[in-house]
PDB file of N, CA and C in Angstrom:
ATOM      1  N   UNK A   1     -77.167  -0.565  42.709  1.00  0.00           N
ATOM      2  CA  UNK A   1     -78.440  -1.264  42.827  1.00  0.00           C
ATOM      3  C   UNK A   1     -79.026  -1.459  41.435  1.00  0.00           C
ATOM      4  N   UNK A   2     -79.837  -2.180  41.294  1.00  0.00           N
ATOM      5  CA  UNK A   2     -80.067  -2.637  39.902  1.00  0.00           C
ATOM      6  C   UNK A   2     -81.729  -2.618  39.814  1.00  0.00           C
ATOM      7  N   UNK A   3     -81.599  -1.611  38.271  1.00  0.00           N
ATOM      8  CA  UNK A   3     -82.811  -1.235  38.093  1.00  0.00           C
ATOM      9  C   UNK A   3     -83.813  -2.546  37.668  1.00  0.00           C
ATOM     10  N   UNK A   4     -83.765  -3.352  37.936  1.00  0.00           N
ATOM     11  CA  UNK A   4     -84.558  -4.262  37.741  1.00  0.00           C
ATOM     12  C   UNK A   4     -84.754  -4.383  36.023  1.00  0.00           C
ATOM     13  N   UNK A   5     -85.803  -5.251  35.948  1.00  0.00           N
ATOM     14  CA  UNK A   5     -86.355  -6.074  34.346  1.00  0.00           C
ATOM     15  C   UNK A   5     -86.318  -4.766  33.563  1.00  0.00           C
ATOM     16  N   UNK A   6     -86.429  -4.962  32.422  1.00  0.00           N
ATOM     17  CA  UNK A   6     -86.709  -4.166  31.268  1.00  0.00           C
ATOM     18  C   UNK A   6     -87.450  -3.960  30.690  1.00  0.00           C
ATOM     19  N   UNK A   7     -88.738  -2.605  30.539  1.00  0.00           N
ATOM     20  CA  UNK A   7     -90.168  -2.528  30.434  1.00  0.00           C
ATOM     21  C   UNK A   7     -90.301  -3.196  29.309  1.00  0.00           C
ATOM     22  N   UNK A   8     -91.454  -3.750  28.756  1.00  0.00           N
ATOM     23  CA  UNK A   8     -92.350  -4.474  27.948  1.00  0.00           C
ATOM     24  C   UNK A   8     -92.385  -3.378  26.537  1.00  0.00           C
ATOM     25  N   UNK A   9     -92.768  -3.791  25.673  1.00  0.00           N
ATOM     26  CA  UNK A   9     -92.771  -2.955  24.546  1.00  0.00           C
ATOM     27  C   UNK A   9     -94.560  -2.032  24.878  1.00  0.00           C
ATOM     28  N   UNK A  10     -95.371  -3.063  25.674  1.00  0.00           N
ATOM     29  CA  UNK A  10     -96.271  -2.335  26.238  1.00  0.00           C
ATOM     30  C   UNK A  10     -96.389  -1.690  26.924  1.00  0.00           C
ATOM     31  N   UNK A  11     -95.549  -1.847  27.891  1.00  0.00           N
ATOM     32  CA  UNK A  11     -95.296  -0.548  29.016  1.00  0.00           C
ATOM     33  C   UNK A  11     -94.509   0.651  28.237  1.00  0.00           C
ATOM     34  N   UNK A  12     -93.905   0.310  27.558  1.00  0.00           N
ATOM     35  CA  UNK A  12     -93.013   1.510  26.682  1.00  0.00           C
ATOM     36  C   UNK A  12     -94.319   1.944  26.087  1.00  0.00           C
ATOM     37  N   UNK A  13     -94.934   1.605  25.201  1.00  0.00           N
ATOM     38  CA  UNK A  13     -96.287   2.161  24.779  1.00  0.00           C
ATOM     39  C   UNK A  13     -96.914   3.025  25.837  1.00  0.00           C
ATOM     40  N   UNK A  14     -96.999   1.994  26.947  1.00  0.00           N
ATOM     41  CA  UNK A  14     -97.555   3.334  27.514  1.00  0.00           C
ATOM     42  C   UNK A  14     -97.558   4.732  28.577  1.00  0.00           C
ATOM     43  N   UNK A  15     -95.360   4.327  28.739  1.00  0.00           N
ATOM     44  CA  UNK A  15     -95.300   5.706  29.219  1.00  0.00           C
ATOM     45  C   UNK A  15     -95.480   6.567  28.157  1.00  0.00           C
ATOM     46  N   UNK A  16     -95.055   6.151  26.485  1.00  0.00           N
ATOM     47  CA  UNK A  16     -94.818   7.098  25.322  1.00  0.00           C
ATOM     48  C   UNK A  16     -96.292   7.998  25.285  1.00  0.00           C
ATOM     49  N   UNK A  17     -96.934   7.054  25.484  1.00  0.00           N
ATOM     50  CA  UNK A  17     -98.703   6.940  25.170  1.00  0.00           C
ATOM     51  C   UNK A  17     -99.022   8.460  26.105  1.00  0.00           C
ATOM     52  N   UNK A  18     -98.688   7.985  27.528  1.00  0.00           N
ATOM     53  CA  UNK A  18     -99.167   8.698  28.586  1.00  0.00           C
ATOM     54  C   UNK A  18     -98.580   9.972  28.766  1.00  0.00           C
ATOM     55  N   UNK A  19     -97.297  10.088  28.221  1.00  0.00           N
ATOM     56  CA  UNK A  19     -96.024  11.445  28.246  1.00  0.00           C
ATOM     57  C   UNK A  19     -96.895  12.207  27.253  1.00  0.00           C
ATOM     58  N   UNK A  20     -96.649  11.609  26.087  1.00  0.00           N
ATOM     59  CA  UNK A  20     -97.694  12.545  25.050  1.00  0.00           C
ATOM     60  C   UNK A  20     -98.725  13.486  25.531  1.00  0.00           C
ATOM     61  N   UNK A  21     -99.741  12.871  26.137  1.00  0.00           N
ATOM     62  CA  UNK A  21    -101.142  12.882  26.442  1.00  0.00           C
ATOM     63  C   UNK A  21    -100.765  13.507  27.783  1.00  0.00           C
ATOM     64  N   UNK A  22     -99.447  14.130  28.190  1.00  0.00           N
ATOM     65  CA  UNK A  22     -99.536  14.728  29.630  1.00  0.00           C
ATOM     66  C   UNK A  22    -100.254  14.427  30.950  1.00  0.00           C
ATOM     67  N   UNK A  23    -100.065  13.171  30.671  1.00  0.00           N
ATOM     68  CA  UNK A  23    -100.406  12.168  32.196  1.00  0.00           C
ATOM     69  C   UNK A  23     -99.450  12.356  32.814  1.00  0.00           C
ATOM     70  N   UNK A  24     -99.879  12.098  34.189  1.00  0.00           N
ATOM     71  CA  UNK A  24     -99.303  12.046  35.820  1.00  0.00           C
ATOM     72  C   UNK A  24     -98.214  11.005  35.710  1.00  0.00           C
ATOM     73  N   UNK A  25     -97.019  10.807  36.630  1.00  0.00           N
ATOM     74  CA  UNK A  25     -96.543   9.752  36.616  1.00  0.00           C
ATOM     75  C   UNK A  25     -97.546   8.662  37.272  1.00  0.00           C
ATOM     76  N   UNK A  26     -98.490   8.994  38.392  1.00  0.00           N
ATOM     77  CA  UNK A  26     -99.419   8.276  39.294  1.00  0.00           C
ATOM     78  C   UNK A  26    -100.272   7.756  38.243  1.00  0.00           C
ATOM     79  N   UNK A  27    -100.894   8.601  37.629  1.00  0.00           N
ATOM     80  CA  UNK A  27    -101.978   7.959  36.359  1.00  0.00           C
ATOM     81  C   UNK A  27    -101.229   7.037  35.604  1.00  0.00           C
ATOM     82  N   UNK A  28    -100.122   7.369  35.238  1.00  0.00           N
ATOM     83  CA  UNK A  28     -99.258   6.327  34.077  1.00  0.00           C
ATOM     84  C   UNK A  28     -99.261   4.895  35.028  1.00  0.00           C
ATOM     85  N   UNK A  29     -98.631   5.331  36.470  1.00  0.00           N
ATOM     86  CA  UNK A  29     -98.238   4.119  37.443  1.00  0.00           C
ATOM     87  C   UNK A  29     -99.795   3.309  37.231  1.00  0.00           C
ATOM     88  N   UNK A  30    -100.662   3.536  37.692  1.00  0.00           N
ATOM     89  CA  UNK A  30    -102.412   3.008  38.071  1.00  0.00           C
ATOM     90  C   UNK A  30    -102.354   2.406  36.801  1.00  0.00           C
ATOM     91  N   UNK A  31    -102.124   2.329  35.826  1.00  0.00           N
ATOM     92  CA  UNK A  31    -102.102   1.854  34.313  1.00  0.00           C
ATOM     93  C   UNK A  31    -101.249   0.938  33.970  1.00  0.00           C
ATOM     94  N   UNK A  32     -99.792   1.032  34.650  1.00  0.00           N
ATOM     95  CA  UNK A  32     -99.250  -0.498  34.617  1.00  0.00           C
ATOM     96  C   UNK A  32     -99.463  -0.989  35.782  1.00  0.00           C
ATOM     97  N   UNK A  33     -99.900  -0.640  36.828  1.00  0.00           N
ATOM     98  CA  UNK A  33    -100.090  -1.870  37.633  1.00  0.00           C
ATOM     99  C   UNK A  33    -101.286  -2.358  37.480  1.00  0.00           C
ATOM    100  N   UNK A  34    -102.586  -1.612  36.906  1.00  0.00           N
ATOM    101  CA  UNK A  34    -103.558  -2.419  37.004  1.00  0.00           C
ATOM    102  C   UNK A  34    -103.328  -3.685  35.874  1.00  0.00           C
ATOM    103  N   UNK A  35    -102.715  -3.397  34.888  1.00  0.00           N
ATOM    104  CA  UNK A  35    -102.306  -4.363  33.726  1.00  0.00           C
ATOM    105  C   UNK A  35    -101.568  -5.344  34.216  1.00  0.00           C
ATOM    106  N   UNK A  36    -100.449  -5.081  35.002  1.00  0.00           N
ATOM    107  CA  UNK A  36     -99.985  -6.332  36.218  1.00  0.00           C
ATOM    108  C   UNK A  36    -100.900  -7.047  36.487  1.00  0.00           C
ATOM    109  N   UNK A  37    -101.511  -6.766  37.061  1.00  0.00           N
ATOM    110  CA  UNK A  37    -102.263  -7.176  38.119  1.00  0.00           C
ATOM    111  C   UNK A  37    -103.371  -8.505  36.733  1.00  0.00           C
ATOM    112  N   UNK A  38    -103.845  -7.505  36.203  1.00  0.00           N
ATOM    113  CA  UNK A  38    -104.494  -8.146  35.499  1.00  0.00           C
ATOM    114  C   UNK A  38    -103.852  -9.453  34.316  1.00  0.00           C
ATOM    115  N   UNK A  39    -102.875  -9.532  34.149  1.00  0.00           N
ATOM    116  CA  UNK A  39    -102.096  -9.859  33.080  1.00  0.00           C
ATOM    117  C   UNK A  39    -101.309 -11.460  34.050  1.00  0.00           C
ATOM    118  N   UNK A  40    -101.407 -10.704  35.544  1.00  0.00           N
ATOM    119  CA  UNK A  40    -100.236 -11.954  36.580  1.00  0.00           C
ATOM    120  C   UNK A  40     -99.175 -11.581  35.904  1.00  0.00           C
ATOM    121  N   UNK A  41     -98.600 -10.195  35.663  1.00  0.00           N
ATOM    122  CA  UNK A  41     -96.998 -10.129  35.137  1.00  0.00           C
ATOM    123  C   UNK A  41     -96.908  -9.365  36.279  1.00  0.00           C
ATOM    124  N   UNK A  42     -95.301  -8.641  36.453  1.00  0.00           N
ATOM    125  CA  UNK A  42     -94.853  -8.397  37.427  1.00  0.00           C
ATOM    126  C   UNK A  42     -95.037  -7.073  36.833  1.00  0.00           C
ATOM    127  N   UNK A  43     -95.284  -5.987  38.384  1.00  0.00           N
ATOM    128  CA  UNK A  43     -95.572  -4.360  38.103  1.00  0.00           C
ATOM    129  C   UNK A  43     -93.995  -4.029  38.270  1.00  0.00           C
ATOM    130  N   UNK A  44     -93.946  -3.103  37.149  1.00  0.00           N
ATOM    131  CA  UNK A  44     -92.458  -1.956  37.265  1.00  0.00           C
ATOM    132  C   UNK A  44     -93.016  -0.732  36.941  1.00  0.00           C
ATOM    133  N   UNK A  45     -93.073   0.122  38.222  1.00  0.00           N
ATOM    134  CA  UNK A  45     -93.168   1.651  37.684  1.00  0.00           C
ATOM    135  C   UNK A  45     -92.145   2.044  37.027  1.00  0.00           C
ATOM    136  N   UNK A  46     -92.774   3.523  36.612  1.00  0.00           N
ATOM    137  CA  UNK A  46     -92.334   4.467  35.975  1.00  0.00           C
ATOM    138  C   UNK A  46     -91.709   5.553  36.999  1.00  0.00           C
ATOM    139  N   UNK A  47     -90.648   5.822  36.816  1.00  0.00           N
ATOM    140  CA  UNK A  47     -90.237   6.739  37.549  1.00  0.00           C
ATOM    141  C   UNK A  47     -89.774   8.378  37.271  1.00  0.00           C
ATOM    142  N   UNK A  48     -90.093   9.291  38.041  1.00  0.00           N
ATOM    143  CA  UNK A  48     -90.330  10.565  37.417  1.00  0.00           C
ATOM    144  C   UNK A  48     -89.160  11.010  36.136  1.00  0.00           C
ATOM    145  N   UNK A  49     -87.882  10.828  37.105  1.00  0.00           N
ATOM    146  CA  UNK A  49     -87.224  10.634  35.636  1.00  0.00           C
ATOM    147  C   UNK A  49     -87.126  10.119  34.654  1.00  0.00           C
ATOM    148  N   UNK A  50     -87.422   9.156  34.570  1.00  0.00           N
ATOM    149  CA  UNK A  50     -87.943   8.077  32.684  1.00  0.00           C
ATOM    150  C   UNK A  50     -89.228   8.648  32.297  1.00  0.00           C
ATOM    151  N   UNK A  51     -89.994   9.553  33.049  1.00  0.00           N
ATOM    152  CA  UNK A  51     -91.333  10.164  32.186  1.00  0.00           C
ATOM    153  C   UNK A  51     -90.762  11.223  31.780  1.00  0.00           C
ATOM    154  N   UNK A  52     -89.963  12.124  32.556  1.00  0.00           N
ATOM    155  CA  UNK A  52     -89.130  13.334  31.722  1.00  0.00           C
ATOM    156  C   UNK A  52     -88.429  12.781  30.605  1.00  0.00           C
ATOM    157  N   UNK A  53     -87.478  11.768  30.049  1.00  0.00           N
ATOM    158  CA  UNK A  53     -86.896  11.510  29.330  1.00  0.00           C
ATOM    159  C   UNK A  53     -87.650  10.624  28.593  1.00  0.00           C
ATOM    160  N   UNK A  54     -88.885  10.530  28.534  1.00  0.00           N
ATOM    161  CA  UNK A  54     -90.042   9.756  27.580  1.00  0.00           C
ATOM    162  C   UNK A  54     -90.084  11.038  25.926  1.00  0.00           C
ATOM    163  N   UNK A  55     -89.941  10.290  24.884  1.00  0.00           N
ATOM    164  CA  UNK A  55     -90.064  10.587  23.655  1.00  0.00           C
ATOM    165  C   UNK A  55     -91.083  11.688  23.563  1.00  0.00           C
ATOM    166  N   UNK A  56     -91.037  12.784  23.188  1.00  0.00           N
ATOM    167  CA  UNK A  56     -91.642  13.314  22.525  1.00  0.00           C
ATOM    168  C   UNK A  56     -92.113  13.606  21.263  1.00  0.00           C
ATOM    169  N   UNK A  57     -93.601  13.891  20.895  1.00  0.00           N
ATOM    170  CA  UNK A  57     -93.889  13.268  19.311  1.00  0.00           C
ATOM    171  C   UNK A  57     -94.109  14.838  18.827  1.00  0.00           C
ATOM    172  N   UNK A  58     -93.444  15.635  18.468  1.00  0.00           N
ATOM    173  CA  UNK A  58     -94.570  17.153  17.948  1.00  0.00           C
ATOM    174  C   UNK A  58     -95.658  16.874  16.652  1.00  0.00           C
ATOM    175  N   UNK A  59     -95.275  15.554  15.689  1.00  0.00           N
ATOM    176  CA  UNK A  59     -96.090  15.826  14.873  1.00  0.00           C
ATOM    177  C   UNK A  59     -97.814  14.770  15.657  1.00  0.00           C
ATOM    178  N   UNK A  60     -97.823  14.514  16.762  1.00  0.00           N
ATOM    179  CA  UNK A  60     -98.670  14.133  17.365  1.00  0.00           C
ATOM    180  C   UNK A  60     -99.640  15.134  18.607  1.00  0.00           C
ATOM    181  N   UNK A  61    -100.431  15.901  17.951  1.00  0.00           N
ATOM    182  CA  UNK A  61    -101.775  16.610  18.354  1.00  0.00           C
ATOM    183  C   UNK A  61    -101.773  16.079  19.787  1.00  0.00           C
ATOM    184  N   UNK A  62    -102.098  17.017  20.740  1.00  0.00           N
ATOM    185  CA  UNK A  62    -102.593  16.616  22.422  1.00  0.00           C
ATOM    186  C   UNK A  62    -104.095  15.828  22.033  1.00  0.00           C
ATOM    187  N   UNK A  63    -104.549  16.442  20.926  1.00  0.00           N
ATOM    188  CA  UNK A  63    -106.110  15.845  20.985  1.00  0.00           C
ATOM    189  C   UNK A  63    -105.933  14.060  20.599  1.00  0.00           C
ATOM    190  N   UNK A  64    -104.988  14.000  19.738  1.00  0.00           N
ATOM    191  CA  UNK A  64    -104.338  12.473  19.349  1.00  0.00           C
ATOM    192  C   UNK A  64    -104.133  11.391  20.401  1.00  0.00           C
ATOM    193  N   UNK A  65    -102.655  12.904  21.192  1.00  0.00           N
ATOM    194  CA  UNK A  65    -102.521  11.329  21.958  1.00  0.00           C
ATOM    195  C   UNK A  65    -103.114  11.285  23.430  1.00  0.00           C
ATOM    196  N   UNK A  66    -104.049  12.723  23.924  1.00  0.00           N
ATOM    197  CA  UNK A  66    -105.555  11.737  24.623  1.00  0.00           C
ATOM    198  C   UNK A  66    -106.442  11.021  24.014  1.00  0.00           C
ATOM    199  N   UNK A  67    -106.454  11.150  22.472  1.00  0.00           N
ATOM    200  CA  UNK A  67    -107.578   9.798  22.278  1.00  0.00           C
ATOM    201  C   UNK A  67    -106.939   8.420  22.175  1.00  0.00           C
ATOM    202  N   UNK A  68    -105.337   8.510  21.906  1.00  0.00           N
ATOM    203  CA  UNK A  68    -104.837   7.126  22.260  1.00  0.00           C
ATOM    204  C   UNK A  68    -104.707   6.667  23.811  1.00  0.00           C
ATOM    205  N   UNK A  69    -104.359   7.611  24.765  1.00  0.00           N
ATOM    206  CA  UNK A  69    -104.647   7.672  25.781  1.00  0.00           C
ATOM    207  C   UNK A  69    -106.039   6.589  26.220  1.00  0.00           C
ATOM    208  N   UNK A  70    -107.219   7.409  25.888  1.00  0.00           N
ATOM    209  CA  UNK A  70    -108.292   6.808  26.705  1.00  0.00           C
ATOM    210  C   UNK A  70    -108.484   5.174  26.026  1.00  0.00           C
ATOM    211  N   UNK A  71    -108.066   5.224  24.696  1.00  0.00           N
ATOM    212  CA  UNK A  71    -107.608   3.979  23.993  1.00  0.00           C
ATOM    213  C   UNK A  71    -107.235   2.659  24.817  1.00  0.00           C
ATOM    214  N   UNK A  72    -105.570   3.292  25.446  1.00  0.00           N
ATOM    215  CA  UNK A  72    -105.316   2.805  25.883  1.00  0.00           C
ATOM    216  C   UNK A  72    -105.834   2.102  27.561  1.00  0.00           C
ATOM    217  N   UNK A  73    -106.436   3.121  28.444  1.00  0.00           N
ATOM    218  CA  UNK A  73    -106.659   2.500  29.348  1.00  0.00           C
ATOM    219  C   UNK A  73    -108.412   1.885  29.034  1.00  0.00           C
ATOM    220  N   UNK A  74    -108.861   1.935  28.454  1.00  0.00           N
ATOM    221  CA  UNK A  74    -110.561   1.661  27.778  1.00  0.00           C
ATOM    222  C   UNK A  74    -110.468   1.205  26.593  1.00  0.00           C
ATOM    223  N   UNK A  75    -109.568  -0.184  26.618  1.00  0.00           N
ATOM    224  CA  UNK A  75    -109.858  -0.075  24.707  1.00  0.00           C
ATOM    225  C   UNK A  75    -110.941  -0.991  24.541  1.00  0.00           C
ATOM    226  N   UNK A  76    -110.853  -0.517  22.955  1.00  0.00           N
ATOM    227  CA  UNK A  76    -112.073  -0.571  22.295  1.00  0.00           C
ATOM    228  C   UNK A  76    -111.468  -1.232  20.963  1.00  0.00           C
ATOM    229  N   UNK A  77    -112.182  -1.620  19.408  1.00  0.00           N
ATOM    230  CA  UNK A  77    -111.930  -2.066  18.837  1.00  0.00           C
ATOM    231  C   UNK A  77    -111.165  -1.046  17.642  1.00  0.00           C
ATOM    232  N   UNK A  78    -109.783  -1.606  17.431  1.00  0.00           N
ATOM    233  CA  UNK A  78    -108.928  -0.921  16.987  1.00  0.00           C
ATOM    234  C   UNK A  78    -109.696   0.162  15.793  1.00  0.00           C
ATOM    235  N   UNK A  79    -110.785  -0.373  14.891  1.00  0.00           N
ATOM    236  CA  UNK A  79    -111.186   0.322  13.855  1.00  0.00           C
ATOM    237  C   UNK A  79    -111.997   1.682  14.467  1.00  0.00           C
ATOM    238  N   UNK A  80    -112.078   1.667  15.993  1.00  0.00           N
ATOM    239  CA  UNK A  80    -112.876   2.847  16.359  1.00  0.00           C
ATOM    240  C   UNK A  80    -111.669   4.098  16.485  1.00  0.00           C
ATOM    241  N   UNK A  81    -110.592   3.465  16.575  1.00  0.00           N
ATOM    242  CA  UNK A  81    -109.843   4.733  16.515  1.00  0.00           C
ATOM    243  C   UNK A  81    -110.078   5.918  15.361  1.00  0.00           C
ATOM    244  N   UNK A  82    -109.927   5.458  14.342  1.00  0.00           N
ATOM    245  CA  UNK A  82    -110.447   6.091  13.138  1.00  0.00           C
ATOM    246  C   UNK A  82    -111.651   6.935  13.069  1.00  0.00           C
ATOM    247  N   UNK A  83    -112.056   6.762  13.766  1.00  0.00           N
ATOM    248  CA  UNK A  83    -113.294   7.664  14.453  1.00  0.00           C
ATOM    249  C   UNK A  83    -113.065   8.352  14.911  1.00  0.00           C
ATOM    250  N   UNK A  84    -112.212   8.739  15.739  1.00  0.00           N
ATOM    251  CA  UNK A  84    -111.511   9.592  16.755  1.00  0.00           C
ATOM    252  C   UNK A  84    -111.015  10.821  15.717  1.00  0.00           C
ATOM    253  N   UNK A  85    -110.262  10.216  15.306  1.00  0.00           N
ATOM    254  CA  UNK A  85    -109.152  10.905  13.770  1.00  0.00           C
ATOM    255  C   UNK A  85    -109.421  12.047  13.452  1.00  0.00           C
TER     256      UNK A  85
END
């Protein structure tokens, strides 16, 4: 059976995003489909095994990548990240 299309460099962003930041696969899922949805592209979850085998960053702080996290599903203007920092 065939795993279908091949995630987006944005969806890769944001299982990487969401693995980091120790999100749910459900929270990660609610995050590309609402972007589906919103975008009129087609939804492809994440499936529990591709969040286990999602990149891990050690030189990236939990506090980091929840503030890219909320970034990501609430963004804001890129220079506010730096704020975060």
């Amino acid at each position: 059976m065939s795993r279908g299309r091949n995630y987006t460099v944005g969806e890769r962003a944001v299982v990487a995003i969401g693995a980091a930041a120790g999100k749910s696969v459900d929270e990660i899922n609610e995050v590309l489909a609402e972007d589906a949805k919103r975008s009129g592209g087609t939804y492809r979850p994440v499936n529990p095994t591709s969040l286990r085998m999602a990149p891990r960053y050690p030189t990236l702080s939990p506090a980091d990548a929840e503030a890219l996290w909320r970034h990501v599903v609430s963004p804001k203007p890129l220079g506010d990240l730096a704020e975060v920092a």
